[in-house]
Structure formats: C-alpha cells, structure tokens
N, C-alpha and C. Protein backbone atom coordinates (compact mmCIF):
# COMPACT_ATOMS: atom_id res chain seq x y z
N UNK A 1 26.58 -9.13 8.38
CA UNK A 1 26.02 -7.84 8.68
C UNK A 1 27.05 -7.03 9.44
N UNK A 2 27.47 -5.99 9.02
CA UNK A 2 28.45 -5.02 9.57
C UNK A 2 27.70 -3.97 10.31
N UNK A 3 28.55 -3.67 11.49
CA UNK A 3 27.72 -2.55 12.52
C UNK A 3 26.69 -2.38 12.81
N UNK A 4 25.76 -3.84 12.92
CA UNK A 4 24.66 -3.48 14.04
C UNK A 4 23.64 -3.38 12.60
N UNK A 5 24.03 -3.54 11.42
CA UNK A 5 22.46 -3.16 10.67
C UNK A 5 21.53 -4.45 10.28
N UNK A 6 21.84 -5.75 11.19
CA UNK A 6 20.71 -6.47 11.35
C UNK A 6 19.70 -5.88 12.49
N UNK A 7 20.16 -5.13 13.27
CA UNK A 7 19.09 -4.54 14.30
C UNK A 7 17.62 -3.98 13.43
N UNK A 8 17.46 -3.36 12.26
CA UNK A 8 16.79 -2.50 12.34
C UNK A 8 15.70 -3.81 11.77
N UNK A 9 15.86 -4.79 11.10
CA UNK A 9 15.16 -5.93 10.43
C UNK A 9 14.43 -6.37 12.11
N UNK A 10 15.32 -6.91 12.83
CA UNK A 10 14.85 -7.64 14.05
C UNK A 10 14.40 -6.65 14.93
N UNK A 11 14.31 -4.97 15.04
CA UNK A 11 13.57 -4.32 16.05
C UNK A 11 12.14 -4.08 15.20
N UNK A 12 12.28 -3.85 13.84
CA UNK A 12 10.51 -4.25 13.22
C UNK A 12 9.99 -5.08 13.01
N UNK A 13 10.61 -6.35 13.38
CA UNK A 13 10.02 -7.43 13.51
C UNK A 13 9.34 -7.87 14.61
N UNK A 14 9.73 -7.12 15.87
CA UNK A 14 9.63 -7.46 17.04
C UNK A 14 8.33 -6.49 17.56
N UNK A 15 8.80 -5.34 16.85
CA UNK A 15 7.42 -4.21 17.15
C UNK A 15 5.82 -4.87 16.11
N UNK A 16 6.17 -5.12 15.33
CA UNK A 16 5.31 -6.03 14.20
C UNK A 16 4.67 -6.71 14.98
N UNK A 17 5.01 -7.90 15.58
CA UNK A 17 4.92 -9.00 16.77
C UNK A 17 4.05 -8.50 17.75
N UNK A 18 4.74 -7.46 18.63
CA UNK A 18 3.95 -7.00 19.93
C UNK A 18 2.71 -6.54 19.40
N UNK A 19 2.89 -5.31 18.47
CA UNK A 19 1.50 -4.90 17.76
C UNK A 19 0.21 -6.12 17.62
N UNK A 20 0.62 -6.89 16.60
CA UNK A 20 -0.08 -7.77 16.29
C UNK A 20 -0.59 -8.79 17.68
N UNK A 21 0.23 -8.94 18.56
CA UNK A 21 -0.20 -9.67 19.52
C UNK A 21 -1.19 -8.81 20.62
N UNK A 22 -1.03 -7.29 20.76
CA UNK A 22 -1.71 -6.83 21.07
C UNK A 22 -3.21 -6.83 20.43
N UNK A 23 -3.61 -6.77 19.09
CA UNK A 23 -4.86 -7.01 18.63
C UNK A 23 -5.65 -8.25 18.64
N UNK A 24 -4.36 -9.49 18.70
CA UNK A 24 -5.04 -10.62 19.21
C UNK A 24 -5.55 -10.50 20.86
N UNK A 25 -4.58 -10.23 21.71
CA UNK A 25 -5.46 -10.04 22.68
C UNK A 25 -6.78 -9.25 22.90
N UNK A 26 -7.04 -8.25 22.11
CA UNK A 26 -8.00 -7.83 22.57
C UNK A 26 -8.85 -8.54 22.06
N UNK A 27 -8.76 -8.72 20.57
CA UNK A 27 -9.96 -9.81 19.68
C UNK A 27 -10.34 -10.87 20.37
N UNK A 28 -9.49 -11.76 20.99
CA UNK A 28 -9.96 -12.90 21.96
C UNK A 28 -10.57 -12.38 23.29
N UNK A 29 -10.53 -11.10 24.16
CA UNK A 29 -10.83 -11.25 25.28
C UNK A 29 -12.39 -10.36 24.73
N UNK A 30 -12.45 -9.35 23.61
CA UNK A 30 -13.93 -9.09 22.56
C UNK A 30 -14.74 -10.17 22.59
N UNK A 31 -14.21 -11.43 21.97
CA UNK A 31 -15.11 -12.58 21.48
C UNK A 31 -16.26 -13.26 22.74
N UNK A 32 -14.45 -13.24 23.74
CA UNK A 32 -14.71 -14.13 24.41
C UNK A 32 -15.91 -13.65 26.24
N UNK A 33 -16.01 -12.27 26.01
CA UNK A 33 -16.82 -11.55 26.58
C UNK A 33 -18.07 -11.41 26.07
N UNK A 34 -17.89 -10.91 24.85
CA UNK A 34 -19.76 -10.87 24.47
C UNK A 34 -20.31 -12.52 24.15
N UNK A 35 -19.38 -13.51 23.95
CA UNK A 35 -19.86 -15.11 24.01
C UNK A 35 -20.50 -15.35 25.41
N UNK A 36 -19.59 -14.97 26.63
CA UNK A 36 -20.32 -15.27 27.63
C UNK A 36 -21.33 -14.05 28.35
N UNK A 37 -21.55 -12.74 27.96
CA UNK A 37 -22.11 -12.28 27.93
C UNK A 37 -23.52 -12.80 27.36
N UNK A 38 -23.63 -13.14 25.73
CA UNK A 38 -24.75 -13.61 25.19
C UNK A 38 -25.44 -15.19 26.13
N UNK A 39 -24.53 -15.63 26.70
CA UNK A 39 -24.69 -16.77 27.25
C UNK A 39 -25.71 -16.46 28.50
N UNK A 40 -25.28 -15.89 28.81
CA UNK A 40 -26.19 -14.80 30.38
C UNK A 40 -27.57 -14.37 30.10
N UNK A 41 -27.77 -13.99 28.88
CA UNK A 41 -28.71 -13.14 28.55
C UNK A 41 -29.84 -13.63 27.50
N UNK A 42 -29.31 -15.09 27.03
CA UNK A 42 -30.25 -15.40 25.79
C UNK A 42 -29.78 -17.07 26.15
N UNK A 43 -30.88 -17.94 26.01
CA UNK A 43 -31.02 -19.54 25.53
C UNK A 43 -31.21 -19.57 24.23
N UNK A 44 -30.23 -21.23 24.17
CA UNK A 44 -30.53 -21.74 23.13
C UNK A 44 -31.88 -21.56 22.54
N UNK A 45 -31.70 -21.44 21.00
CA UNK A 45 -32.79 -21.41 20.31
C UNK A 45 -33.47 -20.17 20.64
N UNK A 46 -33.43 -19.22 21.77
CA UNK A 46 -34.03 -17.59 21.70
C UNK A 46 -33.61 -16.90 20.89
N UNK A 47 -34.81 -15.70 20.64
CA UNK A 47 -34.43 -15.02 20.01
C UNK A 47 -34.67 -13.82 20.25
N UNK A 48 -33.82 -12.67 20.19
CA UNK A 48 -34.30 -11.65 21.00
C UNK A 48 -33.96 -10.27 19.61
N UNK A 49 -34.94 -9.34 19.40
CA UNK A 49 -34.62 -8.27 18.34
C UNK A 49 -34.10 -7.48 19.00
N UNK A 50 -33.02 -7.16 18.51
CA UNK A 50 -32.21 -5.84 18.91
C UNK A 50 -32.59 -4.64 18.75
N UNK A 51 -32.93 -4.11 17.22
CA UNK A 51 -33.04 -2.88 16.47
C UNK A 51 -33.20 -3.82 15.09
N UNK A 52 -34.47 -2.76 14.45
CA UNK A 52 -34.81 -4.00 13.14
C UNK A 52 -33.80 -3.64 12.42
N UNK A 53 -33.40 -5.59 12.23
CA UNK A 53 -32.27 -6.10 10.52
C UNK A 53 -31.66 -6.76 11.45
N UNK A 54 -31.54 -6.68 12.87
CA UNK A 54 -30.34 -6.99 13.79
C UNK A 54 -31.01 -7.62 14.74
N UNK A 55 -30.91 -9.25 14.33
CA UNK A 55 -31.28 -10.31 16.00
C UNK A 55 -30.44 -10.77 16.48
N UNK A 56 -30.33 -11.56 17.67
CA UNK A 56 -29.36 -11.64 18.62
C UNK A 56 -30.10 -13.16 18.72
N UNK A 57 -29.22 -14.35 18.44
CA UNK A 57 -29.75 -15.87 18.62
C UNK A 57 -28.75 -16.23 19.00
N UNK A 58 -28.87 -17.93 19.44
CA UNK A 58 -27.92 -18.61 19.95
C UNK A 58 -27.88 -19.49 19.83
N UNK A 59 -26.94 -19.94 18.25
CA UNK A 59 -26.67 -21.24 17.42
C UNK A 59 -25.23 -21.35 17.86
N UNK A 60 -25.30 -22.74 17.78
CA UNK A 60 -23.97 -23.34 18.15
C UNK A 60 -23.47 -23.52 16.36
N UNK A 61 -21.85 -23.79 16.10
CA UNK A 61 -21.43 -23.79 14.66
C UNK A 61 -20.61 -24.20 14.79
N UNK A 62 -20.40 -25.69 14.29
CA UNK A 62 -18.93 -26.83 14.31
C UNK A 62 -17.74 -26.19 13.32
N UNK A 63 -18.12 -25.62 12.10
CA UNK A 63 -17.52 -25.19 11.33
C UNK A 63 -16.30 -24.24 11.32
N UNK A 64 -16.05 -23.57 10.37
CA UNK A 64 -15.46 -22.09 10.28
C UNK A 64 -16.35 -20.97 10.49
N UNK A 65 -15.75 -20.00 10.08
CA UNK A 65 -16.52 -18.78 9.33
C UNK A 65 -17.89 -19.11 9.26
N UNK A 66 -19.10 -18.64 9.44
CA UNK A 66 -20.24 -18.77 8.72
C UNK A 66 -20.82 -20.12 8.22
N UNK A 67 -20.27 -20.97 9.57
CA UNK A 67 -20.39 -22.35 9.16
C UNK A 67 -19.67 -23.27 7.96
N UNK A 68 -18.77 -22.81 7.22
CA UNK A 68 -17.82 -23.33 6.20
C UNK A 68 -17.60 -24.80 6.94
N UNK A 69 -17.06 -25.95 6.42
CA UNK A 69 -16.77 -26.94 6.56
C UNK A 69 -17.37 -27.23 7.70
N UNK A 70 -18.58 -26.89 8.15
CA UNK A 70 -19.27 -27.85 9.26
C UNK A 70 -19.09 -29.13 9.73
N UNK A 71 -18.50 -29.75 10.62
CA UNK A 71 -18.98 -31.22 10.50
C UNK A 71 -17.45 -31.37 10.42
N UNK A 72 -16.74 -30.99 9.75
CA UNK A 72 -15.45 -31.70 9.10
C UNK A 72 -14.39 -31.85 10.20
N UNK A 73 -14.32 -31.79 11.73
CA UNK A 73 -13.82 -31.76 12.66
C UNK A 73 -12.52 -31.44 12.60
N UNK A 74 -11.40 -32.60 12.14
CA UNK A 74 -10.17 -32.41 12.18
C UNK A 74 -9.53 -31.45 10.58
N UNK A 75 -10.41 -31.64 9.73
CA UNK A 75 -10.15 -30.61 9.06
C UNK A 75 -10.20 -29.10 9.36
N UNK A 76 -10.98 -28.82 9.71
CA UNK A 76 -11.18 -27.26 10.86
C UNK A 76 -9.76 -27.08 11.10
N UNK A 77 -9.12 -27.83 12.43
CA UNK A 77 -8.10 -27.42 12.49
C UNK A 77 -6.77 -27.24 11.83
N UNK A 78 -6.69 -28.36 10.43
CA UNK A 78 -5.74 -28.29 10.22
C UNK A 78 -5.95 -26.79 9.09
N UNK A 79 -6.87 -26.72 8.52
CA UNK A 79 -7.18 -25.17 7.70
C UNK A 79 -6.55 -24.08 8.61
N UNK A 80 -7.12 -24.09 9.50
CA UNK A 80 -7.02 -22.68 10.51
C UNK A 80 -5.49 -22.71 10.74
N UNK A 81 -4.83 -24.09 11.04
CA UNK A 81 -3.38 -24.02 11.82
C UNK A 81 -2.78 -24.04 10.37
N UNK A 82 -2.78 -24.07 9.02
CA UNK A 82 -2.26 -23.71 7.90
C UNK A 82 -2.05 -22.31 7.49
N UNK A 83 -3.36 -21.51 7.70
CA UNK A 83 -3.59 -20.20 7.70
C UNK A 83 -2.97 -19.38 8.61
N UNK A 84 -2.61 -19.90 9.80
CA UNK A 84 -2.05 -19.37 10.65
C UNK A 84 -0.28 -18.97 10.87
N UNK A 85 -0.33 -19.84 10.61
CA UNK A 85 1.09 -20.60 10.19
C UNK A 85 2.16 -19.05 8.62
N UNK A 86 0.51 -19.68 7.65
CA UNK A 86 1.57 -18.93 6.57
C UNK A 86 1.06 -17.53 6.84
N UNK A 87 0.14 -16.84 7.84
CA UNK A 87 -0.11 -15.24 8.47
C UNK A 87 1.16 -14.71 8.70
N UNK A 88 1.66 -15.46 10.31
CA UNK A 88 2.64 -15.27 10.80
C UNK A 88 3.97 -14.96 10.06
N UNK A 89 4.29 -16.05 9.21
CA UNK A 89 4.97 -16.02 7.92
C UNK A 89 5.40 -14.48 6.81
N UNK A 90 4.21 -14.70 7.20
CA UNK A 90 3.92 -13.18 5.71
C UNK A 90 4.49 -11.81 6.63
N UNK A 91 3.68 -12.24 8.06
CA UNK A 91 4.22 -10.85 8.65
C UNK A 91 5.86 -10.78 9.35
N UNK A 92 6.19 -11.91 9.14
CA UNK A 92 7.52 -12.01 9.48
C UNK A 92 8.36 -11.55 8.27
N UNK A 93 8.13 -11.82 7.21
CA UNK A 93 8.83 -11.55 6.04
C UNK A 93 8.95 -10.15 5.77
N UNK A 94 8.01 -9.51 5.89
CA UNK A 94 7.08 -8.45 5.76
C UNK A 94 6.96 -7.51 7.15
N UNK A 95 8.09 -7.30 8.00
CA UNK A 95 7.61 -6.49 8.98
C UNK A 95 7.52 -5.34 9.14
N UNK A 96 8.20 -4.32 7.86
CA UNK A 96 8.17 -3.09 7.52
C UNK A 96 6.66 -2.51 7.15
N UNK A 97 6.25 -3.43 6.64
CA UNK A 97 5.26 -2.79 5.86
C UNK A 97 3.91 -2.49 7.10
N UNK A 98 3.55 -1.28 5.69
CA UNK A 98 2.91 -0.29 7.17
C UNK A 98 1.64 -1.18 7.67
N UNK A 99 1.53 -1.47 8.72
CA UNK A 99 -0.37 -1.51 9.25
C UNK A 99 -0.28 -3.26 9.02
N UNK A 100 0.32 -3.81 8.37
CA UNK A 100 0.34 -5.20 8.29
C UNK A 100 -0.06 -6.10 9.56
N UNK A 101 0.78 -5.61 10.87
CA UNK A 101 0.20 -5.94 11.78
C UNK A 101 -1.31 -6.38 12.19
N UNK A 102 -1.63 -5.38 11.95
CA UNK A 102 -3.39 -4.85 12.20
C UNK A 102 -4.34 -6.13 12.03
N UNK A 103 -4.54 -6.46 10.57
CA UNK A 103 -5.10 -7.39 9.86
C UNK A 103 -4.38 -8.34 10.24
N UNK A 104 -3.40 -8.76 10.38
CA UNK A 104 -2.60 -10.06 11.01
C UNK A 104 -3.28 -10.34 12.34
N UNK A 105 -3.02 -9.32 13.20
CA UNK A 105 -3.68 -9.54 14.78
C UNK A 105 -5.51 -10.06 14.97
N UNK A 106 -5.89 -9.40 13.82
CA UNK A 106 -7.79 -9.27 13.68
C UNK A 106 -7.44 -11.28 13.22
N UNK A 107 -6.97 -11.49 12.32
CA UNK A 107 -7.12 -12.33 11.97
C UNK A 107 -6.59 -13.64 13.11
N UNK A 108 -5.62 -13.61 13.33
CA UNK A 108 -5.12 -14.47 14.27
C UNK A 108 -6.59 -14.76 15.63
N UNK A 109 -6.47 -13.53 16.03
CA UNK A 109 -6.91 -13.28 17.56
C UNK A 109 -8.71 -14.04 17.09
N UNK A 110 -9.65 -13.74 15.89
CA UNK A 110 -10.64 -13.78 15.44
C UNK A 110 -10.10 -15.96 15.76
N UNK A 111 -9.37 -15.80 14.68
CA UNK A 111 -9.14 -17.55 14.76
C UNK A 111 -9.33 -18.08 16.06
N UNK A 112 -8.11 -17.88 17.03
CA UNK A 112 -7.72 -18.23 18.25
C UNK A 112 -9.50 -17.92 18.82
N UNK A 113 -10.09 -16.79 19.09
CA UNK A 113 -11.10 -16.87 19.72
C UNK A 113 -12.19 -17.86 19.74
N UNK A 114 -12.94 -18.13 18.02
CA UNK A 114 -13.25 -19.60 18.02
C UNK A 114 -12.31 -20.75 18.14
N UNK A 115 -11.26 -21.24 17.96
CA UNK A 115 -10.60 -22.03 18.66
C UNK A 115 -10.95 -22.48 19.81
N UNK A 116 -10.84 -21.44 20.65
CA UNK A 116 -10.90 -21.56 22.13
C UNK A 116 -12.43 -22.23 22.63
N UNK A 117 -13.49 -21.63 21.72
CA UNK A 117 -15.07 -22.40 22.00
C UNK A 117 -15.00 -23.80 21.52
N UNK A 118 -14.52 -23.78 20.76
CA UNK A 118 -14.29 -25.19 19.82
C UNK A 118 -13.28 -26.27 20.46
N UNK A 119 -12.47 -26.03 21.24
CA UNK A 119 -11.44 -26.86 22.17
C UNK A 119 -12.61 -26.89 23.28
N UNK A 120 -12.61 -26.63 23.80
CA UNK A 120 -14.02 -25.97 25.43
C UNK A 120 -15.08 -26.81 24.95
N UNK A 121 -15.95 -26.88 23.72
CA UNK A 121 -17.47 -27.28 23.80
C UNK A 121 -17.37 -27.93 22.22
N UNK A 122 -16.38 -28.13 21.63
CA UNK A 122 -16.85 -28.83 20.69
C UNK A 122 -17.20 -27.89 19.26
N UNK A 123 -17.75 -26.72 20.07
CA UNK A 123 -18.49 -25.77 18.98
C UNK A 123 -18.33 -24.66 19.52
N UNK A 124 -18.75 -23.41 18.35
CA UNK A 124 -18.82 -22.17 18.37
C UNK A 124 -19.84 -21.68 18.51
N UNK A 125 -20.25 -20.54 19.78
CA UNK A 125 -21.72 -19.64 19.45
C UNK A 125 -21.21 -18.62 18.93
N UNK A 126 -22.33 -18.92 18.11
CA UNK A 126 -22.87 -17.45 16.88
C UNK A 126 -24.26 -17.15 17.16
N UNK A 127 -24.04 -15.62 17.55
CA UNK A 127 -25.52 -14.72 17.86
C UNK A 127 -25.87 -14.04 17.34
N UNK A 128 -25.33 -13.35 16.53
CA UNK A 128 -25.45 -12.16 15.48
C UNK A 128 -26.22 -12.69 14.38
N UNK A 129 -27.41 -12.01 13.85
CA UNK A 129 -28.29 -12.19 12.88
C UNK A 129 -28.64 -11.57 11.88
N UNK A 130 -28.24 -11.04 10.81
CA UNK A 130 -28.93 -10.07 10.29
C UNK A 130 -29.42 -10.80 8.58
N UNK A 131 -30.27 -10.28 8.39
CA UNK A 131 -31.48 -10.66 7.60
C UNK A 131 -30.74 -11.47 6.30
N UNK A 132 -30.89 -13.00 5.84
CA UNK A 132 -29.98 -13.71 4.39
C UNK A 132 -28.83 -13.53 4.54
N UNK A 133 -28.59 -14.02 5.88
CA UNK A 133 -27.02 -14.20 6.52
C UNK A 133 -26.55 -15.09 7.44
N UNK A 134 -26.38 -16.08 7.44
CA UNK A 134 -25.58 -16.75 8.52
C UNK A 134 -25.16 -15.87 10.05
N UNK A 135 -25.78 -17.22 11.26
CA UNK A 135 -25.69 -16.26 12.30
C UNK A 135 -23.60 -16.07 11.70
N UNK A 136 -23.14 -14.91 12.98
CA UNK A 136 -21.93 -15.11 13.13
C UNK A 136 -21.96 -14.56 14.83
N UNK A 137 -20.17 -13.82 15.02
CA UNK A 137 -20.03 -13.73 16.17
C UNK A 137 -18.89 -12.55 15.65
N UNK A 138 -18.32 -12.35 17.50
CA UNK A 138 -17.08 -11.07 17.12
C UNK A 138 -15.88 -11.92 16.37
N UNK A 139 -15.48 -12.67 16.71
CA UNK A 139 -14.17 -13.36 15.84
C UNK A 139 -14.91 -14.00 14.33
N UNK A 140 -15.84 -13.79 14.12
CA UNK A 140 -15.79 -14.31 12.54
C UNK A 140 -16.04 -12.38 12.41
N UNK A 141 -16.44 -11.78 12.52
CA UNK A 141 -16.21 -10.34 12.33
C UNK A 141 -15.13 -9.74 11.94
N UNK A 142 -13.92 -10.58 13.34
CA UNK A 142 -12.83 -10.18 12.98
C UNK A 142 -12.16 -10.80 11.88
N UNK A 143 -12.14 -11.59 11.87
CA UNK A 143 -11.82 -11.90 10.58
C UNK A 143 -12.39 -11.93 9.39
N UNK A 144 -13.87 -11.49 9.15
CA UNK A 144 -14.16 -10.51 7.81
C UNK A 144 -13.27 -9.45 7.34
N UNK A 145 -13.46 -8.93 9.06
CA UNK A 145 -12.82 -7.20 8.44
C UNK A 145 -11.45 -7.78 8.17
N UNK A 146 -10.55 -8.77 9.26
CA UNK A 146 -9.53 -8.79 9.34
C UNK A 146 -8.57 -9.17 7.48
N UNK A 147 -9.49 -10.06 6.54
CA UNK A 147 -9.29 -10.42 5.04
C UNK A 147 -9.44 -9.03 4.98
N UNK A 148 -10.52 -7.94 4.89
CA UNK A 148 -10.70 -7.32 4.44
C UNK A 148 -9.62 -5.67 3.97
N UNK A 149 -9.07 -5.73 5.44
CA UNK A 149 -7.48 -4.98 5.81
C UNK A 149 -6.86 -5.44 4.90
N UNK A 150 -6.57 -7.04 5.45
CA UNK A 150 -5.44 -7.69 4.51
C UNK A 150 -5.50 -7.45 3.15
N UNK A 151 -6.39 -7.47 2.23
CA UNK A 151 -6.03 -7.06 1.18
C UNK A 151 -5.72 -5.79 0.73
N UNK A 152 -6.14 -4.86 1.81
CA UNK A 152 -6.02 -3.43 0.97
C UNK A 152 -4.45 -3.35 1.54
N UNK A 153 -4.06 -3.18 2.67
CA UNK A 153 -2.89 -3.46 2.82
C UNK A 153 -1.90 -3.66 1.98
N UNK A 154 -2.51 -5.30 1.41
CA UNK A 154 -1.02 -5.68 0.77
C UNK A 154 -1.32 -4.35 -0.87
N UNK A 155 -2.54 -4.57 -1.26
CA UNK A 155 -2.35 -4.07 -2.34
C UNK A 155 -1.60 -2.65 -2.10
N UNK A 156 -1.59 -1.48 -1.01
CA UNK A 156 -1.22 -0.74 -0.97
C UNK A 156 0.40 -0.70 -0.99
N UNK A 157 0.85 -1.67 -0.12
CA UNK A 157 1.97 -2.26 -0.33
C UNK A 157 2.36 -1.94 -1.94
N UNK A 158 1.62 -2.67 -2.54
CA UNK A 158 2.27 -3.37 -3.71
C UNK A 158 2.57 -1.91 -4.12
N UNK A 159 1.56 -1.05 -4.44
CA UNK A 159 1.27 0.19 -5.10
C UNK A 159 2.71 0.89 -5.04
N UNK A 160 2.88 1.19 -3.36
CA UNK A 160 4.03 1.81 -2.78
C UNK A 160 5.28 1.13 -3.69
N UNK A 161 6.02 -0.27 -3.35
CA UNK A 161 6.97 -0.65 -4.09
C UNK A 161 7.21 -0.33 -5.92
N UNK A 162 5.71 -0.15 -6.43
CA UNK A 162 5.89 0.08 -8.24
C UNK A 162 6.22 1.47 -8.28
N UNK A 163 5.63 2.15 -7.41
CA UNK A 163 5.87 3.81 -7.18
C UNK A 163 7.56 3.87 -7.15
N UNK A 164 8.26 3.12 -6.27
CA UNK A 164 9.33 3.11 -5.69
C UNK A 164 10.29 2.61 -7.13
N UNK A 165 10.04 1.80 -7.46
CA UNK A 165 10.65 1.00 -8.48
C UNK A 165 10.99 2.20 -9.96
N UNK A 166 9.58 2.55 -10.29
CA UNK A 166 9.28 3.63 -11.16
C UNK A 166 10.48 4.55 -10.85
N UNK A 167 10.51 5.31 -9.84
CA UNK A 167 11.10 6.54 -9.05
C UNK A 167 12.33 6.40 -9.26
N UNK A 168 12.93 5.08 -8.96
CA UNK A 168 14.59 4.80 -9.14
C UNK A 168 14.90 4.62 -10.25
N UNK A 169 14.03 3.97 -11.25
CA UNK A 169 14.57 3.56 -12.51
C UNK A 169 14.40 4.56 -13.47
C-alpha cells in the first residue's frame, strides 16, 4: 500500500466497530432494564394486560429466539457464538457499506443480552405477549428487527454494486 491508502479501509472499519458497538450497548443495557424492571413489577406465572393484544407475563425460555432449540443447552451456545462470529466477519469485510453497522449492533447486542440471563440463571425472561405468539423480550426484538435490517441492507447493497457495475461497463 503506497501513501497511507490502507488508512481509509482501517478508519471504516474502525468507525463500523464503534457504531456497531454503540448499538450493542444500548440493546443490552434496553434488555437488561426492562428484564429487571419486569422482575419488580410482575411474578412468575402473572399476568398483567397492558392495552388489548398486548400482555405482559413472566416465562422463563432455555432456548433461542421464541424458544427455538429449548432444552438443547450447549447447543444454544455454540449457534449463537457461530452467528456471531460470521456477523462480525461480514461487517469486517464489509465496512463501507452503508448502515451495515446498525443491524450488526441490534443483532449482536439482542444475542449478548440473552446470553447474559442465560449465563446468570440458566434461562431467559420473556414478557411480551401478544395474541398466537410466543412470549418474547427486547433482545429477541432486537434481533427480529435486527435480521430484518440485515436483509434489506445487504440487498440494497447488492442493488447499489449492479447499478455500479452497469454504469462502468
């Protein structure tokens, strides 16, 4: 690399990074507030209506997401620390691309937040209820929306590069 033009790879990589680590923090200290918040305010097995479609309970969940692999203990982690692993990855490869961060951080920080109940107690509370749905919580939220970014993202990505490709050729 002549004159300094590896800088511009390693200063968006680094802003990529902080970004993204900034949304994990907040996603974990989100989770991890209205968890002990709900903890304050509702027992096991209560149930309290919020606004109708929307209850507020307090199930514990060994699993993933929406209870996915329940039960499966050491599998849990090694899924999550796979996923995590090739996130980081993608956004390392990938640090230009716009907003990538975003959905990286939702997703990470969403993980790490159940993590953290799941190292602590074994399990995850999930309070959130709404009607032919699995309870959930803020970190499986975040990481709904957080897939949900991620794909428009990349696809926008993609869009941008055929545009680009088109344009030159």
């Amino acid at each position: 690399m002549v004159g300094g033009s590896g800088r511009a790879p390693t200063l968006a990589r680094h802003v990529s990074l902080v970004r993204a680590t900034v949304v994990v923090v907040v996603v974990i200290a989100l989770d991890q507030i209205t968890k002990h918040t709900l903890g304050t305010w509702i027992e096991p097995g209560q149930v309290r209506h919020l606004i109708p479609g929307i209850t507020f309970v307090y199930e514990r969940n060994t699993g993933v997401s929406f209870s996915f692999l329940a039960g499966d203990g050491a599998l849990v982690y090694v899924v999550i620390g796979l996923a995590l692993v090739g996130l980081i990855g993608y956004l390392l490869a990938r640090p230009t691309q716009p907003l990538l961060w975003l959905p990286t951080g939702m997703l990470i920080g969403g993980a790490v937040g159940n993590l953290v109940d799941r190292v602590a107690n074994g399990s995850v509370i999930d309070f959130i209820k709404l009607p032919h749905w699995p309870a959930f919580n803020f970190a499986d939220m975040s990481i709904t929306f957080g897939v949900i970014l991620l794909a428009i993202v990349i696809e926008l990505g993609s869009r941008k590069r055929e545009e680009t490709e088109r344009s030159d050729g």
